[in-house]
N, C-alpha and C. Protein backbone atom coordinates (compact mmCIF):
# COMPACT_ATOMS: atom_id res chain seq x y z
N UNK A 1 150.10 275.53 120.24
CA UNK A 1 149.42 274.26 120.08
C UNK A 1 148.80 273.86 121.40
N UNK A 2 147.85 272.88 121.44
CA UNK A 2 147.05 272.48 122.70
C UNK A 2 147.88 271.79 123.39
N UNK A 3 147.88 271.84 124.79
CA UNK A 3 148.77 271.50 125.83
C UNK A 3 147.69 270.11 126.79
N UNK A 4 148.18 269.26 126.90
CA UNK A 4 147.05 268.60 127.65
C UNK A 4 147.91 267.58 129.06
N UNK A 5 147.49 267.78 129.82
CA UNK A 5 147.99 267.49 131.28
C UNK A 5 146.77 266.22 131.90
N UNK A 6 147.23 265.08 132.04
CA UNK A 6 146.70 263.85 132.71
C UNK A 6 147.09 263.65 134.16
N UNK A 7 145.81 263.09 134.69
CA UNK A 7 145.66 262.99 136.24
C UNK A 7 144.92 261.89 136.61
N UNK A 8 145.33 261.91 137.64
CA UNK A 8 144.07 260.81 138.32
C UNK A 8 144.55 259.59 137.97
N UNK A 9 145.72 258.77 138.65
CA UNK A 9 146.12 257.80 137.88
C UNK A 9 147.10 257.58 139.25
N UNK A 10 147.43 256.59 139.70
CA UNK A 10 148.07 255.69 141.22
C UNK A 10 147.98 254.27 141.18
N UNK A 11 148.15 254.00 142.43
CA UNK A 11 148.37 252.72 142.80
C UNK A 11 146.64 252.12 143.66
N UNK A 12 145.88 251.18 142.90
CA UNK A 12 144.85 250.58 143.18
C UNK A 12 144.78 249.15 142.98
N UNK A 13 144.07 248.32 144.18
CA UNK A 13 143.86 246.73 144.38
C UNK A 13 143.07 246.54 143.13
N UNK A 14 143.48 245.44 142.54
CA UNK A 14 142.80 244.11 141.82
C UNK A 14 140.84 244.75 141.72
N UNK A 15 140.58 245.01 140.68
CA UNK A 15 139.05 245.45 141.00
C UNK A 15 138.48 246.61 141.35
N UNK A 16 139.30 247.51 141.68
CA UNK A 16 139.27 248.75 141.62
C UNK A 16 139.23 249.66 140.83
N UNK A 17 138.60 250.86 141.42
CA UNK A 17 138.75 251.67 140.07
C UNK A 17 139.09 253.18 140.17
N UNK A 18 139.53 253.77 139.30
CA UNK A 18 140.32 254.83 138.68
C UNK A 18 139.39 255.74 137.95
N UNK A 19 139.80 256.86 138.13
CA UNK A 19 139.29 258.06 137.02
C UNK A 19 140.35 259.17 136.64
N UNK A 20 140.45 258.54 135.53
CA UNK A 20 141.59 259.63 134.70
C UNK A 20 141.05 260.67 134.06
N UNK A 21 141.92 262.03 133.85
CA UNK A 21 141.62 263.31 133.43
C UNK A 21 142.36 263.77 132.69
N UNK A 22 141.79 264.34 131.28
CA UNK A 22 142.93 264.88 130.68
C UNK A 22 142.32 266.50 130.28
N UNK A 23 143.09 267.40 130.84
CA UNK A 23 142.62 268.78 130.72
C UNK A 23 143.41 269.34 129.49
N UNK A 24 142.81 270.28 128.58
CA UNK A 24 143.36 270.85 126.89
C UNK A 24 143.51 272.05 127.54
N UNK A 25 144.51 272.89 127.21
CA UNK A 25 145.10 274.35 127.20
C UNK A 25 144.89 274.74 125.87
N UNK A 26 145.34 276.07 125.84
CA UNK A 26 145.81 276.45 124.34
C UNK A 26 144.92 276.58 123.85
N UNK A 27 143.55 276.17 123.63
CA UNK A 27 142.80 275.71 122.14
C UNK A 27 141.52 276.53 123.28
N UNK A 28 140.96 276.88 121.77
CA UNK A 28 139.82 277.77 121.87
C UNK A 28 138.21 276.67 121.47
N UNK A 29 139.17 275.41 120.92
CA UNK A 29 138.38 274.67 119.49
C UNK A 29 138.42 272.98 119.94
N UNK A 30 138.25 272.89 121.65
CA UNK A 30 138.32 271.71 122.13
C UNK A 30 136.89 270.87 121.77
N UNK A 31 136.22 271.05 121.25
CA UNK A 31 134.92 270.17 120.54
C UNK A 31 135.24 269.48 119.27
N UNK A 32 135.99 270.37 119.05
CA UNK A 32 136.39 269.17 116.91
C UNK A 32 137.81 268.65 117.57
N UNK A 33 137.90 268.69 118.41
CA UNK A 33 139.49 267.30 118.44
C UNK A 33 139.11 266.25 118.74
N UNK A 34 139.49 265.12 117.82
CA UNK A 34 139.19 263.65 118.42
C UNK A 34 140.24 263.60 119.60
N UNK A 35 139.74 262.58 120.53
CA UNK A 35 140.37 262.85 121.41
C UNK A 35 140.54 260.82 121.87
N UNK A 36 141.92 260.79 122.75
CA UNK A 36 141.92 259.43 122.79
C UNK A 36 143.08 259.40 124.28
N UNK A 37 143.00 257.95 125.02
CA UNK A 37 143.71 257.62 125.69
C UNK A 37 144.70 256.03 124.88
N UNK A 38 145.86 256.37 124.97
CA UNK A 38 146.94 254.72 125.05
C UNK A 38 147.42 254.78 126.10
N UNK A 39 148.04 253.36 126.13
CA UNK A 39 148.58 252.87 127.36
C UNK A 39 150.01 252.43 127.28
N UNK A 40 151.07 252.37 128.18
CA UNK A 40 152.40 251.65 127.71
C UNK A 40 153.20 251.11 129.01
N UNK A 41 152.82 249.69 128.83
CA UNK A 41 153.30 249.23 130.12
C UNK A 41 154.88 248.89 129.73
N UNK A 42 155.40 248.77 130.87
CA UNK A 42 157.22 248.48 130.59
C UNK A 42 157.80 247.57 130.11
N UNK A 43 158.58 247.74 128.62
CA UNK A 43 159.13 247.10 128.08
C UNK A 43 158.05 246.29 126.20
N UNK A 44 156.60 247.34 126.55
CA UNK A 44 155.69 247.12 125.53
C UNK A 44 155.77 248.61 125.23
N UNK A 45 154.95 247.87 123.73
CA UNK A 45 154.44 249.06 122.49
C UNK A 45 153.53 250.00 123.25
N UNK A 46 152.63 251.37 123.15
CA UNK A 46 152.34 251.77 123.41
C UNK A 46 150.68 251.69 122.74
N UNK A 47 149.64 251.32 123.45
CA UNK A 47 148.65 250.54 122.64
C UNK A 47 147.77 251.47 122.84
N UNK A 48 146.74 251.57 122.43
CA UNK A 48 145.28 252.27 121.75
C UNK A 48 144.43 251.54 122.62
N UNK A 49 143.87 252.30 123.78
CA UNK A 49 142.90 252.14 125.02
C UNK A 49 141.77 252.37 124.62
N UNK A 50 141.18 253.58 123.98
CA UNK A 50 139.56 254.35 124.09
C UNK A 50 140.08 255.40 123.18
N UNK A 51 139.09 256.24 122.52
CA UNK A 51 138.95 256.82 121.64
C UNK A 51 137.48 257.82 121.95
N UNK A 52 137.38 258.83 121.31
CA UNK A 52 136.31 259.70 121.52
C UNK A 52 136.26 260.60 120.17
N UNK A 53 135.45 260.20 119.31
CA UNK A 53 135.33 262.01 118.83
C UNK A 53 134.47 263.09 118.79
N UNK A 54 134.95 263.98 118.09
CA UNK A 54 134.08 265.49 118.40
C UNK A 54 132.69 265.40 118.46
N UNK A 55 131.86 264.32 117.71
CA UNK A 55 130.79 263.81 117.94
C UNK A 55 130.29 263.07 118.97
N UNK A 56 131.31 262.31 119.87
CA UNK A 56 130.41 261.81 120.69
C UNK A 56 131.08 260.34 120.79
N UNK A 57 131.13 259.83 119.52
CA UNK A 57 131.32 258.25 119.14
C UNK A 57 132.68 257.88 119.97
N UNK A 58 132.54 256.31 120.39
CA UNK A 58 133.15 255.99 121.23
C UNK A 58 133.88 254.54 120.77
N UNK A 59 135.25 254.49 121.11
CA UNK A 59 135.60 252.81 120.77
C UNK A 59 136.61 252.25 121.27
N UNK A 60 136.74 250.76 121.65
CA UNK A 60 137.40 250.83 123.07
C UNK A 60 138.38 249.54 122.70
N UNK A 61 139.29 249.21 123.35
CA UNK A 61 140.23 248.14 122.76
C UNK A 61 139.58 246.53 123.45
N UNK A 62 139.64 245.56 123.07
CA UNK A 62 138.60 244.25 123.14
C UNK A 62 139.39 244.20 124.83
N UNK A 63 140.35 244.54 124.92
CA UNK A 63 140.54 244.17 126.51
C UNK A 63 140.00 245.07 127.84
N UNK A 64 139.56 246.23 127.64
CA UNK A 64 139.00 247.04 128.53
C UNK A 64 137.43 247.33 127.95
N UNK A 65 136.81 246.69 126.94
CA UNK A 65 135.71 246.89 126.91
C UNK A 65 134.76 246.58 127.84
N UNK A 66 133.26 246.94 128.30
CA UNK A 66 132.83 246.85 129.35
C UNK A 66 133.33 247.16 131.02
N UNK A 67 134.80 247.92 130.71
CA UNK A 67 135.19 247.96 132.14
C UNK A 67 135.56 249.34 131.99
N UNK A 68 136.02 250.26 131.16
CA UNK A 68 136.24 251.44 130.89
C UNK A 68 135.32 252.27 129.94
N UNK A 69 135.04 253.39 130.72
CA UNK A 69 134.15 253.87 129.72
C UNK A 69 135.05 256.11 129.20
N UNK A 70 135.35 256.27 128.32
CA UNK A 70 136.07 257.27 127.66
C UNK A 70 134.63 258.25 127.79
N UNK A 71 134.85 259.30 128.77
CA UNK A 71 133.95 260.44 128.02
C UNK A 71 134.40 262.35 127.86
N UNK A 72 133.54 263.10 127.49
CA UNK A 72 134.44 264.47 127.22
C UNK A 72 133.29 265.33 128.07
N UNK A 73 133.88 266.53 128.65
CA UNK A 73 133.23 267.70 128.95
C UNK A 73 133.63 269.20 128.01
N UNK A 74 132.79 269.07 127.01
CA UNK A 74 133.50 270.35 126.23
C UNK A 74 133.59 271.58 126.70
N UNK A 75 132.74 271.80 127.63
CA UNK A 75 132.89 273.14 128.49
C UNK A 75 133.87 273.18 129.62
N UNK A 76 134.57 272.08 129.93
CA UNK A 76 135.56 271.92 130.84
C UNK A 76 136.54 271.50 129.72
N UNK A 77 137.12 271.53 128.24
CA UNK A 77 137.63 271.03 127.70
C UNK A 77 138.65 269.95 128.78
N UNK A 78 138.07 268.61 128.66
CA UNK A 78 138.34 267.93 129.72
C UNK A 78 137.85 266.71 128.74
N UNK A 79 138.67 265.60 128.92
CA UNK A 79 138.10 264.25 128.43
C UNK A 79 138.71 263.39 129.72
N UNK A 80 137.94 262.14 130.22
CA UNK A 80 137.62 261.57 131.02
C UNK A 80 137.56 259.79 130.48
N UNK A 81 138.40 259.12 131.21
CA UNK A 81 138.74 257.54 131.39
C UNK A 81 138.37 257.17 132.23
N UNK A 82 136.77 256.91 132.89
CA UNK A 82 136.62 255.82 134.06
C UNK A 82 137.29 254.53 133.71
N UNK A 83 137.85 253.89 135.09
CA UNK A 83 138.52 252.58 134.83
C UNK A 83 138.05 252.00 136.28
N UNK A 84 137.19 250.67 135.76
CA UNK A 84 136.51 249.87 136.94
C UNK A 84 137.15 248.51 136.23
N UNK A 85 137.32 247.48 137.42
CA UNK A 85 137.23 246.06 137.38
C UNK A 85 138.65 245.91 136.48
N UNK A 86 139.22 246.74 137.42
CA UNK A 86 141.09 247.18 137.26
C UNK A 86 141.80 245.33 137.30
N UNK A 87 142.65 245.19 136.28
CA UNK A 87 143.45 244.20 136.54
C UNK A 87 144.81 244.25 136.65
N UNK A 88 145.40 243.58 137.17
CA UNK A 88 147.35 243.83 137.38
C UNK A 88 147.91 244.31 135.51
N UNK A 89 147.15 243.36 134.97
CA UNK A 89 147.59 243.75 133.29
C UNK A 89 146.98 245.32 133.05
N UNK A 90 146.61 246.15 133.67
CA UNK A 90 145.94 247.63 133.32
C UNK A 90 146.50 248.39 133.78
N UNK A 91 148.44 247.69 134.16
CA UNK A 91 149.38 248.84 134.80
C UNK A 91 150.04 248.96 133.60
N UNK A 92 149.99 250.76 133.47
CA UNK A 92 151.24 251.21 132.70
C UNK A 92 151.00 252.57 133.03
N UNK A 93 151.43 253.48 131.95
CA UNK A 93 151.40 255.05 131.99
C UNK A 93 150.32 254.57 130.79
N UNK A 94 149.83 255.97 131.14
CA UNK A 94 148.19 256.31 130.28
C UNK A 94 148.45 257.42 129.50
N UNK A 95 148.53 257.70 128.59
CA UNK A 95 148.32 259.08 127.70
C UNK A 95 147.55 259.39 127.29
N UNK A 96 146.89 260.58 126.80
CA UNK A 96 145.92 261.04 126.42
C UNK A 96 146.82 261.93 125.34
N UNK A 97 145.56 261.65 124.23
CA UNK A 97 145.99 262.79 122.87
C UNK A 97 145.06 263.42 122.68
N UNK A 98 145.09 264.20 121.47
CA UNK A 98 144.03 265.07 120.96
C UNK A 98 144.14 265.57 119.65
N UNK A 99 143.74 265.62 118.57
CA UNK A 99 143.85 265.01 117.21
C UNK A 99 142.98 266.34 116.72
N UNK A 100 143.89 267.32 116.28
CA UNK A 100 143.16 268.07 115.05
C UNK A 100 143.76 268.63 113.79
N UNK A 101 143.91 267.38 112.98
CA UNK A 101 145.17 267.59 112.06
C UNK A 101 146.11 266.81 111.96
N UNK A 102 147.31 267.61 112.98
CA UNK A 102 148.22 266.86 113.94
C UNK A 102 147.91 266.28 115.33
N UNK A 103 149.01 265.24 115.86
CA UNK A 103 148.26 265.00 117.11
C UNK A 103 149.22 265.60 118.35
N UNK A 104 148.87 266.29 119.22
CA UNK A 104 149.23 266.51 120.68
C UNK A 104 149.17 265.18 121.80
N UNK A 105 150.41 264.83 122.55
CA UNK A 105 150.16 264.09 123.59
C UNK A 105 150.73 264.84 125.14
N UNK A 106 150.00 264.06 126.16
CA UNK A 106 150.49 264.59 127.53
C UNK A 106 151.73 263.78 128.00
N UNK A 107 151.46 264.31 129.54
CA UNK A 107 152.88 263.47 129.63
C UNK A 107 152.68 262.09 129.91
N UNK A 108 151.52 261.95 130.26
CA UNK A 108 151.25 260.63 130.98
C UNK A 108 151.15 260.67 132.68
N UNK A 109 150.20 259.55 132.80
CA UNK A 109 150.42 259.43 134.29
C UNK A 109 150.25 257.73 134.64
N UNK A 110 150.62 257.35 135.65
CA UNK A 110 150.72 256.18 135.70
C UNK A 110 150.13 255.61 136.47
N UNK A 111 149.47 254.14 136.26
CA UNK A 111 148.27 253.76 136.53
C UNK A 111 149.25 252.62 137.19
N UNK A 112 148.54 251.67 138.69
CA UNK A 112 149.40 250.54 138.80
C UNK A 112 148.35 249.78 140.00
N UNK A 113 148.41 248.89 139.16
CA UNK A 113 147.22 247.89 139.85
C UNK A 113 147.74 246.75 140.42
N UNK A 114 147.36 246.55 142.09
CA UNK A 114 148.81 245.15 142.81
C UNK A 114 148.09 245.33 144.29
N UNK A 115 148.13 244.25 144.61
CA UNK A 115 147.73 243.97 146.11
C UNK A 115 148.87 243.93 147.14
């Protein structure tokens, strides 16, 4: 099954910004997986950030809209979370999945926004 490993994710000031990475193993067939990032800060549910699928289409949760933008490199089977205009509420661990069928998640990496 596809293996996917997230990066790019630390400790950044109020307004700052981040670029997360999520690299696919395994899979020969990284263009038809929808592909998505959640978030799960401590002691919360684990929520639905950005979304991507094999087409292109994009959709983003009402609190990071305009400040995050989700995109994919299919030749780098690689999907990509810019994160600008970072707030203290945009700390948690980040996951990335990948959806063909069943879904695959990484391990996470953790994002933490504080002056």
């Amino acid at each position: 099954q596809v293996q996917l490993v997230e990066s790019g994710g630390g400790l950044v000031q109020p307004g700052g910004s981040l670029r997360l990475s999520c690299a696919a193993s395994r899979t020969t067939i990284f263009n038809f997986y929808h592909m998505g990032w959640y978030r799960q800060a401590p002691g919360k549910q684990r929520d639905l950030v950005a979304t991507i699928t094999a087409g292109g289409t994009t959709t983003y949760a009402d609190s990071v809209k305009g400040r995050f933008t989700i995109s994919r490199d299919n030749p780098k089977n690689t999907v990509y979370l810019q994160m600008n205009s970072l707030k203290p509420d945009d700390t948690a661990v980040y996951y990335c999945y990948a959806q063909y069928g069943i879904v695959n998640w990484g391990q996470g990496t953790q994002v933490t926004v504080s002056s």
